[in-house]
Protein backbone atom coordinates (compact mmCIF):
# COMPACT_ATOMS: atom_id res chain seq x y z
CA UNK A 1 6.97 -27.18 -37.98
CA UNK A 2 6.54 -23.86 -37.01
CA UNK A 3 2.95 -22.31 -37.79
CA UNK A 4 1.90 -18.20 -37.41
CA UNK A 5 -0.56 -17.50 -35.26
CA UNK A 6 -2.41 -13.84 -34.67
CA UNK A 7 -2.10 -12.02 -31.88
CA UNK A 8 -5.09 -9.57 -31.05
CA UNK A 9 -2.94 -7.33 -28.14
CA UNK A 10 -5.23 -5.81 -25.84
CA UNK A 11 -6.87 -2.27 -26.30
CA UNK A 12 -5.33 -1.75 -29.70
CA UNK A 13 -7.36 -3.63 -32.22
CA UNK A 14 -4.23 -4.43 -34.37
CA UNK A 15 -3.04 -7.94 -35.02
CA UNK A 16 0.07 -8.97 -35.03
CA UNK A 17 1.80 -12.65 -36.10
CA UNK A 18 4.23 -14.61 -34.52
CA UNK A 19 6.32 -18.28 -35.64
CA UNK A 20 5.28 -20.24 -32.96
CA UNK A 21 7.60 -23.60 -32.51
CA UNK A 22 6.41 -26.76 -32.79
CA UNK A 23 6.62 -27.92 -29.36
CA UNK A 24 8.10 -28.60 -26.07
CA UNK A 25 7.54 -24.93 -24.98
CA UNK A 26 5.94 -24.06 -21.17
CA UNK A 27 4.13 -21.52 -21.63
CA UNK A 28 6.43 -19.25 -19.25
CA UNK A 29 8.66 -19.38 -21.92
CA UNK A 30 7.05 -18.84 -24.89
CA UNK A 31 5.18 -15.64 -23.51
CA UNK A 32 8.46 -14.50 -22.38
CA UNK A 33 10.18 -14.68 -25.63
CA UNK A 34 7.69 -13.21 -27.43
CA UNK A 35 7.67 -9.80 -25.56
CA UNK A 36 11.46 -10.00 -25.56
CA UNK A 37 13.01 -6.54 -27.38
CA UNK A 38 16.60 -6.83 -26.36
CA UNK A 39 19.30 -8.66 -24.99
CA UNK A 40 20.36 -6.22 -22.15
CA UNK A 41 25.06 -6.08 -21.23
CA UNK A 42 23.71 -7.27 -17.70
CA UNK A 43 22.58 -10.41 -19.01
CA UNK A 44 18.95 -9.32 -18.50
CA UNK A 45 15.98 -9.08 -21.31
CA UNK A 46 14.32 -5.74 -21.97
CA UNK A 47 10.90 -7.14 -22.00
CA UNK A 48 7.58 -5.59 -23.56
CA UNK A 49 4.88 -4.84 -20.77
CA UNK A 50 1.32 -5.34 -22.23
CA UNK A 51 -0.61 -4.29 -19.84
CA UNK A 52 0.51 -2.06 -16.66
CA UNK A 53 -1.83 -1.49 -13.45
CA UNK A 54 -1.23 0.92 -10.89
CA UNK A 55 -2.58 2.10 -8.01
CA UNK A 56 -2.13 5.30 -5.02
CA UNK A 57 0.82 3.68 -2.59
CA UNK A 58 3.59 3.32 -5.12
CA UNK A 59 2.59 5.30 -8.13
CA UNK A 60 3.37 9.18 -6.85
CA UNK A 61 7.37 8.90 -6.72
CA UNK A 62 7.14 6.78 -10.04
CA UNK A 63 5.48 9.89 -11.66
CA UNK A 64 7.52 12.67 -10.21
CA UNK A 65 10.58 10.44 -11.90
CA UNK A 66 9.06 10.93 -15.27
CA UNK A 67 7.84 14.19 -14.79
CA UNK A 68 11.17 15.63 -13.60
CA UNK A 69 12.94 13.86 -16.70
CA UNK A 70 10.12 15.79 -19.31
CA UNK A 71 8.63 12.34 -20.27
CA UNK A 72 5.22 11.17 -20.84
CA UNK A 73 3.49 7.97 -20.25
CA UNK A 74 4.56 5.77 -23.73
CA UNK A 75 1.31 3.87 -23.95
CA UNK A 76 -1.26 5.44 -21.57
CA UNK A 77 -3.74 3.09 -23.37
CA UNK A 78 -2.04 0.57 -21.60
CA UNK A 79 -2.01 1.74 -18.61
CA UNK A 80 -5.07 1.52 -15.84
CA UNK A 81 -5.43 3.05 -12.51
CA UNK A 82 -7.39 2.60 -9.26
CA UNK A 83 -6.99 3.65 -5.36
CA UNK A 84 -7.19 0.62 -2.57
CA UNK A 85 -4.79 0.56 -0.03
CA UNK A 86 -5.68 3.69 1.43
CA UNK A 87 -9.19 4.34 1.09
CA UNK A 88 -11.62 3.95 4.08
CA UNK A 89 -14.21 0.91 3.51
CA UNK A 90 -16.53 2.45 6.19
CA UNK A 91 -19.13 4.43 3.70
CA UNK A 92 -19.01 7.61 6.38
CA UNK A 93 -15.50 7.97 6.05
CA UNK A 94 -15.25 7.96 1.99
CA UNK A 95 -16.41 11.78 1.67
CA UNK A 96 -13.90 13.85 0.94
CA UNK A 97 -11.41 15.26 2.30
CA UNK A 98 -10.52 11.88 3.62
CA UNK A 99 -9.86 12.57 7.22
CA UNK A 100 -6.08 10.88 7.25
CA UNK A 101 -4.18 13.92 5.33
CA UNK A 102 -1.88 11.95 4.38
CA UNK A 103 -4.33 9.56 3.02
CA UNK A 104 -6.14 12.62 1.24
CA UNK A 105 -2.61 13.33 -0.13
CA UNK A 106 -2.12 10.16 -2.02
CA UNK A 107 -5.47 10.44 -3.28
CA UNK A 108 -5.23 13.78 -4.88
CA UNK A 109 -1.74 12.80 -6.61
CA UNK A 110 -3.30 9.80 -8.11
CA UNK A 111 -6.10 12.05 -9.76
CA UNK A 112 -3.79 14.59 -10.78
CA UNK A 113 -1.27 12.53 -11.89
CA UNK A 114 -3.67 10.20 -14.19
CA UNK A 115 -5.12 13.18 -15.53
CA UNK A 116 -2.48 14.73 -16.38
CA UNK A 117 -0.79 11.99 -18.33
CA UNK A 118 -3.93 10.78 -19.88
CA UNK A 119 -4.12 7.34 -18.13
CA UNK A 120 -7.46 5.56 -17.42
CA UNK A 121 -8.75 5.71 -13.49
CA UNK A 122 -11.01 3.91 -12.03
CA UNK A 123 -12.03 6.09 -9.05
CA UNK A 124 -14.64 5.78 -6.02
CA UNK A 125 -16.95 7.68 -8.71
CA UNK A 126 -16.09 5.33 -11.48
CA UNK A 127 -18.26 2.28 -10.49
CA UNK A 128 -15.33 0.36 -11.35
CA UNK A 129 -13.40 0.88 -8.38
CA UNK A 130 -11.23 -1.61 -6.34
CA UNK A 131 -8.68 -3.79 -5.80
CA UNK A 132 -6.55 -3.25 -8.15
CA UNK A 133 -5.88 -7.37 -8.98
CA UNK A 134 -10.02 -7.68 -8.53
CA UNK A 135 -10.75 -5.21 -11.21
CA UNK A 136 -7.83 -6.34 -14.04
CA UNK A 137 -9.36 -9.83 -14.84
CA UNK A 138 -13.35 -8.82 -14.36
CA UNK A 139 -12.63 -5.52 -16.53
CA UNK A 140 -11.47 -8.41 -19.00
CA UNK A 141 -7.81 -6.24 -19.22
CA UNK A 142 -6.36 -9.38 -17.78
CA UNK A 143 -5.51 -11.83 -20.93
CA UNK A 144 -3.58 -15.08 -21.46
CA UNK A 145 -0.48 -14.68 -23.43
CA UNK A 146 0.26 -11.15 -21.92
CA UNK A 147 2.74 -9.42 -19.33
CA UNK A 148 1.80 -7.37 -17.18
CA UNK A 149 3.69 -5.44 -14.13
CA UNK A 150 2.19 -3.56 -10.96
CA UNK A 151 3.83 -1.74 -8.22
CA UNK A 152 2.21 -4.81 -5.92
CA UNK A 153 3.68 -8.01 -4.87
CA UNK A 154 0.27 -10.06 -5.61
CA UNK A 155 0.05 -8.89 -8.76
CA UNK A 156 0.95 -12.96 -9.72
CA UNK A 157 -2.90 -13.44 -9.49
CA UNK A 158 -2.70 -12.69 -13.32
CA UNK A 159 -1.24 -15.36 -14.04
CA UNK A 160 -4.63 -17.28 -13.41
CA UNK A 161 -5.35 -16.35 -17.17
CA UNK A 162 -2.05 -17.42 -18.63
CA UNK A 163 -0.21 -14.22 -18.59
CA UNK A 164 3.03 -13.58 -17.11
CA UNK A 165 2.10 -10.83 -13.81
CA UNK A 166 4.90 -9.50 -12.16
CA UNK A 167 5.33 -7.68 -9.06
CA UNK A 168 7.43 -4.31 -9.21
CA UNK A 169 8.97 -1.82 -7.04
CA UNK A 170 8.57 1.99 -8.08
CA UNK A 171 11.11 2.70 -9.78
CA UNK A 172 10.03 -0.18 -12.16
CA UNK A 173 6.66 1.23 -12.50
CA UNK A 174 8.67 4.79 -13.63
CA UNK A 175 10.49 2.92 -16.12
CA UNK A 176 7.35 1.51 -17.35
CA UNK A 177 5.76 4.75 -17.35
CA UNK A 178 8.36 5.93 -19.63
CA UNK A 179 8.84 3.63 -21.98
CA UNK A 180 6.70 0.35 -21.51
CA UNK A 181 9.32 -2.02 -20.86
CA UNK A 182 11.32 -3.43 -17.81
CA UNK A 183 14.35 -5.55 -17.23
CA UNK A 184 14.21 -9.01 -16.26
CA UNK A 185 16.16 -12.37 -15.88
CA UNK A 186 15.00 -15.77 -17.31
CA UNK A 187 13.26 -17.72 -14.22
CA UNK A 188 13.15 -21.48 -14.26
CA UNK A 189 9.66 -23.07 -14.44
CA UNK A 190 8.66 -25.75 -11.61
CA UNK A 191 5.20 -27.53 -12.80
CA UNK A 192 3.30 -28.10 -9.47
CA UNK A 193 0.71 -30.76 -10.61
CA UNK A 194 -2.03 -31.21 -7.72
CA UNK A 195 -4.15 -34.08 -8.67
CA UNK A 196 -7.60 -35.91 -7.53
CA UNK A 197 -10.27 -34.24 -6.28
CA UNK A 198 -11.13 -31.95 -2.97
CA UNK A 199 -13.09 -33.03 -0.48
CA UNK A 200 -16.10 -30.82 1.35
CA UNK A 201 -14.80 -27.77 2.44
CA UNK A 202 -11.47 -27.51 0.92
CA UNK A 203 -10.56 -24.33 -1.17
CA UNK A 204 -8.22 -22.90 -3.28
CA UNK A 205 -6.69 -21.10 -0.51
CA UNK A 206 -6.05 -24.28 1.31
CA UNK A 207 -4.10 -25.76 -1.66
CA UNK A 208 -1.77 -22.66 -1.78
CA UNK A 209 -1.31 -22.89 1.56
CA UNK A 210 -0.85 -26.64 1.77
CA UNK A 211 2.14 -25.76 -1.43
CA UNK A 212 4.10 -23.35 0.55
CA UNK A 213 4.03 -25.64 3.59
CA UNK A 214 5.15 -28.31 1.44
CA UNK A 215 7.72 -25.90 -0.62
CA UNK A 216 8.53 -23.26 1.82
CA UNK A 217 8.53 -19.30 1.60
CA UNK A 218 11.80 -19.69 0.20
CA UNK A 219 11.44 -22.61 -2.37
CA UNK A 220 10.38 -20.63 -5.38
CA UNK A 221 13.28 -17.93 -5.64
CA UNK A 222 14.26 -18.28 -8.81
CA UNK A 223 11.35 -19.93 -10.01
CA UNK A 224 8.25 -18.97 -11.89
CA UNK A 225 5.14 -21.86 -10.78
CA UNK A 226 3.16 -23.37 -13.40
CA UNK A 227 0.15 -25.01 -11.79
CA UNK A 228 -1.75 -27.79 -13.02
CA UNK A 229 -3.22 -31.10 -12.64
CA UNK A 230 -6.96 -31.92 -12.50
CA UNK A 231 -7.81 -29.89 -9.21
CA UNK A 232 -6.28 -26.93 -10.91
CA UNK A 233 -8.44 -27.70 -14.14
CA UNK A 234 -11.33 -27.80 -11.81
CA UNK A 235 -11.24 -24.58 -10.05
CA UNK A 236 -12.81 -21.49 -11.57
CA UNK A 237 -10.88 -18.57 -12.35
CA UNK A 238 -11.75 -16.92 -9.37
CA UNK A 239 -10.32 -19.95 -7.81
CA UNK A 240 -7.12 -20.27 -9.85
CA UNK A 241 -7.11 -16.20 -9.00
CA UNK A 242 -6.64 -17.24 -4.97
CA UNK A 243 -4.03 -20.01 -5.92
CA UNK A 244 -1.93 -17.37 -8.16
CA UNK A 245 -2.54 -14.55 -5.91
CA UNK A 246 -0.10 -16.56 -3.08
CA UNK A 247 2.34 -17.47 -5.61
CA UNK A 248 4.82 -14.86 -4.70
CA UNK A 249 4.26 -15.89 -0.42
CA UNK A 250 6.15 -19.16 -1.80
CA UNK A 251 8.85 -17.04 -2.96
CA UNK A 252 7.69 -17.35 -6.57
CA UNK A 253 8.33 -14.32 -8.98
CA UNK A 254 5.29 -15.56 -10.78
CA UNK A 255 2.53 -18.40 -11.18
CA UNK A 256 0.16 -19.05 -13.83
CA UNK A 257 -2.71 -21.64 -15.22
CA UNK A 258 -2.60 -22.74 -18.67
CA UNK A 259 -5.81 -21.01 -19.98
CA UNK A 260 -8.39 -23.16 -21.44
CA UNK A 261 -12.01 -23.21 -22.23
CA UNK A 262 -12.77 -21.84 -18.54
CA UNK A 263 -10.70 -18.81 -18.71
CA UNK A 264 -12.37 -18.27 -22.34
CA UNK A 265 -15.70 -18.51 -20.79
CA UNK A 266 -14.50 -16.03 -17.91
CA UNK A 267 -13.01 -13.26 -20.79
CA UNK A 268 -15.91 -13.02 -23.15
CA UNK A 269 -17.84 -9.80 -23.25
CA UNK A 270 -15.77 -8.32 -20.55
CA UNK A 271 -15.66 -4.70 -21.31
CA UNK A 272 -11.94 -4.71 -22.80
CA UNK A 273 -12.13 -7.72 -23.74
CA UNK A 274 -11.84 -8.24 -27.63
CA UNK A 275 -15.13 -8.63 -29.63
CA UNK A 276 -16.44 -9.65 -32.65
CA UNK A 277 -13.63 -11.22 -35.29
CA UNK A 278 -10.99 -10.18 -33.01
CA UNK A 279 -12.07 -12.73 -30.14
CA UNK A 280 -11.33 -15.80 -32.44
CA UNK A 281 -8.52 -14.45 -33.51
CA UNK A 282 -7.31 -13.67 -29.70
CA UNK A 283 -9.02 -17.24 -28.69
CA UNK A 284 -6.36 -18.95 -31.71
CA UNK A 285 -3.49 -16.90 -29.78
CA UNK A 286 -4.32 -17.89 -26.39
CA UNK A 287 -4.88 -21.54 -27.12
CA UNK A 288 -0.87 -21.31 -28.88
CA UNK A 289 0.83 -19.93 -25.49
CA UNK A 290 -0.42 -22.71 -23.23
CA UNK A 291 2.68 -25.28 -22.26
CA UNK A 292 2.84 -27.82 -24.55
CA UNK A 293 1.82 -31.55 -24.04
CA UNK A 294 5.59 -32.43 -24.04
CA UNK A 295 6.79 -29.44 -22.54
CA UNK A 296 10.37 -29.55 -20.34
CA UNK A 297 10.58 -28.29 -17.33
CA UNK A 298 13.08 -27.32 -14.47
CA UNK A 299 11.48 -29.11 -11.40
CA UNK A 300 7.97 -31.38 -11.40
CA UNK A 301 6.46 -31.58 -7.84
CA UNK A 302 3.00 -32.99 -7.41
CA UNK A 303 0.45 -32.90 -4.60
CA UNK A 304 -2.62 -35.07 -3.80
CA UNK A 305 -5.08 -32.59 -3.75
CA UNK A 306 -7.86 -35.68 -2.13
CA UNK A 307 -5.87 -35.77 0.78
CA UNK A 308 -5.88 -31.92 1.70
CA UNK A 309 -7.60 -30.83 4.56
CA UNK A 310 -9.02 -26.51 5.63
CA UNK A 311 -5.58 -25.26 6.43
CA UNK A 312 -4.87 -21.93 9.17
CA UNK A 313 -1.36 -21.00 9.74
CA UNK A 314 0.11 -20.90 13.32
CA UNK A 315 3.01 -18.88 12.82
CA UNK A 316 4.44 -15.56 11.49
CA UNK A 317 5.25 -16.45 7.45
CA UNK A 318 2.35 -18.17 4.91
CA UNK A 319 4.34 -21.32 5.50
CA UNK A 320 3.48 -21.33 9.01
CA UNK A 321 0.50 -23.55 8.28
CA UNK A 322 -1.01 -27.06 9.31
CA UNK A 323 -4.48 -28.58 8.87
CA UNK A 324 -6.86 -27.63 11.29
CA UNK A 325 -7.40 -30.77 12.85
CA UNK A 326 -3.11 -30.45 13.75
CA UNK A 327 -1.28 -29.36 16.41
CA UNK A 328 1.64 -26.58 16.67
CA UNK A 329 5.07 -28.26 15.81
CA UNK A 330 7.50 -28.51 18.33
CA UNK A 331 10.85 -26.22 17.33
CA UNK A 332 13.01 -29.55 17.75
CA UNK A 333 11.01 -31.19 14.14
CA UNK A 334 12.57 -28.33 11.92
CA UNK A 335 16.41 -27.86 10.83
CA UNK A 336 18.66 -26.31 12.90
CA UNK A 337 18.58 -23.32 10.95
CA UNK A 338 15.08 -23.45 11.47
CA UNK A 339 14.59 -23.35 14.43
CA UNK A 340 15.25 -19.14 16.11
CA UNK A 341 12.17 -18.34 13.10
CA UNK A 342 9.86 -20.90 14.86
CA UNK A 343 10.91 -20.14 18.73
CA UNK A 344 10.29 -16.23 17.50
CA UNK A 345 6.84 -17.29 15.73
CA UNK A 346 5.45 -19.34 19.09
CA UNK A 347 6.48 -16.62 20.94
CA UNK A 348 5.01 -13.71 18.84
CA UNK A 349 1.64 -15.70 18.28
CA UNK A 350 1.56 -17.23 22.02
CA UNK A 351 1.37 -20.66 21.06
CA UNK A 352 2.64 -23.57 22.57
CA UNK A 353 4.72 -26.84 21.05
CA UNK A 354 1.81 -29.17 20.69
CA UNK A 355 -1.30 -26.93 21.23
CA UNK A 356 -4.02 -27.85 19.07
CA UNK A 357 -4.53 -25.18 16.14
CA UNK A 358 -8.45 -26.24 16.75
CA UNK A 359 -9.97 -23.78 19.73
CA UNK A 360 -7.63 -20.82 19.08
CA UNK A 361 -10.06 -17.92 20.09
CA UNK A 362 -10.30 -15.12 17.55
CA UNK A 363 -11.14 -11.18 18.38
CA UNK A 364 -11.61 -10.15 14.62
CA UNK A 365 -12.57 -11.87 11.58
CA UNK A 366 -11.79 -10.27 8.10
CA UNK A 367 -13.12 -12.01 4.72
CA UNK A 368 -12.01 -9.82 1.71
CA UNK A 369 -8.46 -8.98 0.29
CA UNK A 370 -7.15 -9.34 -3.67
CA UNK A 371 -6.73 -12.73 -2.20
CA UNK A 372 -10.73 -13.79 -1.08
CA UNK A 373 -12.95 -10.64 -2.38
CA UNK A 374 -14.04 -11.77 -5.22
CA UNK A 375 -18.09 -12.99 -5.20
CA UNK A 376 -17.86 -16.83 -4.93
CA UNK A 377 -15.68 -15.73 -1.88
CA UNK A 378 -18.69 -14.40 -0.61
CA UNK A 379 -21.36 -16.24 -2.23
CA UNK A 380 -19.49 -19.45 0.00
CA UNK A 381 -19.08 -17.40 3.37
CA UNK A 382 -22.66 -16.21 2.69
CA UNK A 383 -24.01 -19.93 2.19
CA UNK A 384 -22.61 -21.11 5.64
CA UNK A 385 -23.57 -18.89 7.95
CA UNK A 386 -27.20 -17.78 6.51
CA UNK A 387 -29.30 -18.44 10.07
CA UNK A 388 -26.29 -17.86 12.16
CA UNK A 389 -25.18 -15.31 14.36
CA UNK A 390 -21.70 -14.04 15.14
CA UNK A 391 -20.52 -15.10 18.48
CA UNK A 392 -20.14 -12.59 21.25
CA UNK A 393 -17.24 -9.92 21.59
CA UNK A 394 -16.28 -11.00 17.50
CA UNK A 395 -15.74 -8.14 15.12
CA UNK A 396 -16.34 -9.16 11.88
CA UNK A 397 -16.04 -7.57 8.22
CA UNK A 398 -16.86 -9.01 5.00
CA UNK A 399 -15.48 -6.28 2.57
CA UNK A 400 -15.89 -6.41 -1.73
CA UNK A 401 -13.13 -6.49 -3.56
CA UNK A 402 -14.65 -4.15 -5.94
CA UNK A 403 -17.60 -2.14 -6.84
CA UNK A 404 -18.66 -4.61 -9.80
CA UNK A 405 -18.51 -6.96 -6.53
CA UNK A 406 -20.16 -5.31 -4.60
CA UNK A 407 -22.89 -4.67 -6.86
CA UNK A 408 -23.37 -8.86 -7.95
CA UNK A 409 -23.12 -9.32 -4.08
CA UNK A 410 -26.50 -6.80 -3.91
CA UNK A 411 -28.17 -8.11 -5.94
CA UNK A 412 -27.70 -11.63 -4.63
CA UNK A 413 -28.97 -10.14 -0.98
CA UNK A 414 -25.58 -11.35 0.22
CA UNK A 415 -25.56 -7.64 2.62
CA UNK A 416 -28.77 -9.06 4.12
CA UNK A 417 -27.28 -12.09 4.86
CA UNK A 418 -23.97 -10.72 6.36
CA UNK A 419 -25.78 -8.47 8.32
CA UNK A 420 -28.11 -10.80 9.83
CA UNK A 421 -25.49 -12.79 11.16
CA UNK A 422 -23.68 -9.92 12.59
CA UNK A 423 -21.04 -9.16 9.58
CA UNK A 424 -20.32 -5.51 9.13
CA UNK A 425 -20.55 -4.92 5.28
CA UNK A 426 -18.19 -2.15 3.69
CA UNK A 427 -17.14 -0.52 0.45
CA UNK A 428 -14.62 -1.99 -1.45
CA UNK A 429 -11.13 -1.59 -0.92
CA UNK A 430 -7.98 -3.55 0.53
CA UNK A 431 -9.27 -2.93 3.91
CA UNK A 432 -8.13 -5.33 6.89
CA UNK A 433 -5.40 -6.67 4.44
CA UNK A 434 -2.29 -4.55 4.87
CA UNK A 435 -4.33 -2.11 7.13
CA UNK A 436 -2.99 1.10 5.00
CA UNK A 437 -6.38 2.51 5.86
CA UNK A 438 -8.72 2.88 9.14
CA UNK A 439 -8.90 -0.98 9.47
CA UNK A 440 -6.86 -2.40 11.44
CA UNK A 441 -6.36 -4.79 14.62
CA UNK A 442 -5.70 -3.00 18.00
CA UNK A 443 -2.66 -4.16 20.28
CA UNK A 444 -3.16 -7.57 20.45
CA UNK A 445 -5.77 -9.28 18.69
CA UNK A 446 -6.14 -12.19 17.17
CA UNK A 447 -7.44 -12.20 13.66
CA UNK A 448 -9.05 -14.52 11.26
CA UNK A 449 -8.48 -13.28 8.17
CA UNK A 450 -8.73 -14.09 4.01
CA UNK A 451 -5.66 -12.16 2.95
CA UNK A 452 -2.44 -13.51 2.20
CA UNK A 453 0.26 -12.53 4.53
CA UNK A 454 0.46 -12.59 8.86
CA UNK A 455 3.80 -11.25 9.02
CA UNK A 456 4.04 -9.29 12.54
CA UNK A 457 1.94 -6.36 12.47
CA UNK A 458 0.59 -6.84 9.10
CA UNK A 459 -2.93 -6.28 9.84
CA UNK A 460 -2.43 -2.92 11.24
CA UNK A 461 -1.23 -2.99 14.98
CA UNK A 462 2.56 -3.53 15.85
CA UNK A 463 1.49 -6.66 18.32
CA UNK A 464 -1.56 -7.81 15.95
CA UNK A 465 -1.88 -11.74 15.31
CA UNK A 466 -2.97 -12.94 12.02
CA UNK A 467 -4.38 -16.21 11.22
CA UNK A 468 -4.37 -16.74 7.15
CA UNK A 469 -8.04 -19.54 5.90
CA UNK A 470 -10.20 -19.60 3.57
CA UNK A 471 -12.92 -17.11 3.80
CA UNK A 472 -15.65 -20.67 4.96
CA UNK A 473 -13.20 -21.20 7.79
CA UNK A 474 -13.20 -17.42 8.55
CA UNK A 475 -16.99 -17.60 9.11
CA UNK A 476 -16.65 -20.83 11.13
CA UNK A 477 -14.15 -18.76 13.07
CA UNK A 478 -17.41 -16.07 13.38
CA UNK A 479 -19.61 -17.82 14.35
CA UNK A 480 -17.57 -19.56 17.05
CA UNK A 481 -14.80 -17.73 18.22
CA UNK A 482 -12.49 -19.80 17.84
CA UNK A 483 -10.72 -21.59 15.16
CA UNK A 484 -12.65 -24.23 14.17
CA UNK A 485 -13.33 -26.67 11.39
CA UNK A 486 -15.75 -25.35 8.88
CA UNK A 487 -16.86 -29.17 8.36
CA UNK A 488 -18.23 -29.72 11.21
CA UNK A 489 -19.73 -26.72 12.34
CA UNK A 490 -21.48 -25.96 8.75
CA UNK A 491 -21.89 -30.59 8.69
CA UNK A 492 -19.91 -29.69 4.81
CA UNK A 493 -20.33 -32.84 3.16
């Protein structure tokens, strides 16, 4: 039997009620159902955004559109900005003017632009200023049972709280804008269930990249990933936030954790997060719109999460991966169809069929990103190499993924630490990530790096190398050189 259940929407204070069905729902489903408005000719859903982020790279043309058109922002209370991408993480090169004009440019059209049309912005001035999927969930905007949209493809970290997060192009974000709503097909749901538990030195970033090796970058089109299973239960949110984050390198649209008690914990007295009567009421909500017990699904695949080892990835696409105790594949033990992608990937990386991963020498090592930023990130990287020095001729970055970061990360010492071992320690920002600011590789390095993507030239230089690990491997890579097992040179476990 159907029950109604309240519904305390973020940054409004009203409550609304909704027949929820008795069960066999995933939660992708019900969430999506609920924000449904219309059936659209196409086939498509107009569909209710709750909570819309934006930030400086793909917000400008989106407001010109609305601005040219004589409309305002339908629910600036539900919209939040911040600037990332472009702004420098070196503290000298913050004043302003910014000394890239173009840089400066974007800026300046993100300040006008939010003032103008009333929207919140967190600024460098703010003390709330970051990466834009760092600051969502620890400003507590970030809620189960919600959508929410963002002119960025990794805005499927969300879904670590039980929200559906999408990733939008701009003139999505104008539509938004206009009218708080987008268009959107039905996905399928696969339930990746990752079970037992993970050994010494194994992170969430090694299970997302262990599923896309397993999956392939292509395996979720179509698909929205529900992940679960007793690792998954395990993990923090910060955690689950690294596993989601990836979701969309597997070819995901989304991915998302049933919340529970841990994401309750995580939420409570977050600035906009509901307080007082309205948090049981938004606790009763949140507990409905996880999957239930007998939910259906499209697709089941499950992993044994005991058997997982660090992972790095070799190649040119997040799929490109193998434990670090593995060697390169040879081009003849993929499909036919395969096989151009991998001959292009060896030769673009300069790696040979067979070569141990293990030894790889590294010029740069970067541990930040919407992907590793976050302060357990660092807390761990901190841990390891406390006493330890950067090897020689290694340029290495730890950057915050926000100023509330940056701040815990103070006032846990972790700059004293970094610094010690020979860690530069910057503002926060995207930094060495998609290298939209002064951070970047140069010709052809090699880099070691937290984020999520080493597509050619993604960190910055056209003939740049990425290497994607977790951000304890990153700091084995430090303090070494080379790619290297964090187990044995930290003696994890």
């Amino acid at each position: 039997m159907a029950r109604r259940v309240g519904f305390n929407p973020a940054f409004t204070g009203a409550i609304f009620y909704f027949d929820v069905p008795a069960m066999k729902q995933n939660l992708y489903n019900k969430v999506f159902d609920r924000h449904v408005v219309s059936r659209l000719s196409s086939g498509q859903y107009q569909v209710f955004i709750g909570l819309h982020l934006v930030h400086e790279v793909t917000s400008p043309q989106a407001f010109a559109l609305i601005r040219e058109r004589g409309l305002k922002v339908r629910f600036p209370n539900r919209t939040f900005a911040t600037v990332d991408h472009i702004i420098p993480t070196d503290a000298r090169e913050r004043k302003r003017p910014l000394l890239d004009s173009l840089a400066e440019e974007m800026l300046q059209a993100i300040e006008k632009n939010t003032a103008e049309f009333g929207v919140n912005y967190f600024g460098t001035d703010s003390g709330r200023q970051g990466i834009v999927h760092v600051i969502g969930p620890e400003l507590g905007l970030t809620q189960p049972g919600m959508t929410i949209a963002c002119g960025d493809s990794h805005t499927s970290t969300h879904g670590a709280f039980g929200s559906l997060a999408f990733g939008i192009g701009t003139s999505q974000v104008a539509d938004i804008l206009a009218t708080q709503t987008m268009s959107l097909g039905r996905l399928k749901v696969r339930k990746i269930q990752v079970n037992g538990r993970l050994g010494p030195g194994v992170y969430a970033k090694d299970v997302i990249l262990a599923i896309i090796r397993k999956l392939g970058v292509n395996g979720g089109v179509g698909y929205a990933y529900e992940y679960t299973g007793d690792v998954i239960s395990n993990f923090t949110m910060e955690e689950r936030m690294t596993l989601c984050n990836m979701s969309i390198e597997g070819g995901a649209r989304i991915g998302y954790v049933n919340p529970d008690e841990t994401t309750f914990a995580y939420l409570k007295g977050r600035p906009h997060a509901p307080q007082g009567s309205d948090w049981d009421k938004a606790v009763e909500y949140w507990r409905s719109v996880a999957s239930d017990s007998d939910a259906t699904f499209d697709d089941v695949v499950t992993l044994d999460g005991s058997s997982l080892a660090p992972h790095v990835t070799w190649g040119i696409t997040p799929g490109q991966s193998l434990p670090v105790d593995g060697a390169v594949p040879s081009v003849s033990s993929f499909q036919e169809s395969e096989q151009q992608l991998i001959r292009e990937a060896l030769e673009y990386m300069d790696l040979k069929e067979g070569q141990k991963i293990e030894g790889v020498p590294v010029d740069v090592v970067f541990i930040g990103s919407c992907t590793n930023g976050r302060i357990s990130d660092l807390e761990e990287a901190a841990r390891v190499v406390k006493g330890m020095k950067v090897a020689s001729g290694v340029k290495a970055l730890v950057v915050p993924g926000s100023e509330q970061v940056e701040r815990e990360a103070e006032a846990k010492g972790l700059p004293e630490v970094f610094r010690a071992a020979g860690f530069e320690w910057r503002e926060p920002g995207c930094s060495m990530c998609l290298a939209m600011n002064p951070d970047k590789l140069k010709d052809r390095q090699i880099s070691a790096s937290t984020s999520n993507r080493n597509f050619k030239g993604r960190q910055g230089s056209p003939s740049g190398r990425t290497l994607l690990m977790s951000p304890v491997m990153a700091a084995a890579a430090a303090v070494t050189g080379k790619v290297a097992d964090a187990r044995k040179v930290f003696r994890l476990g």
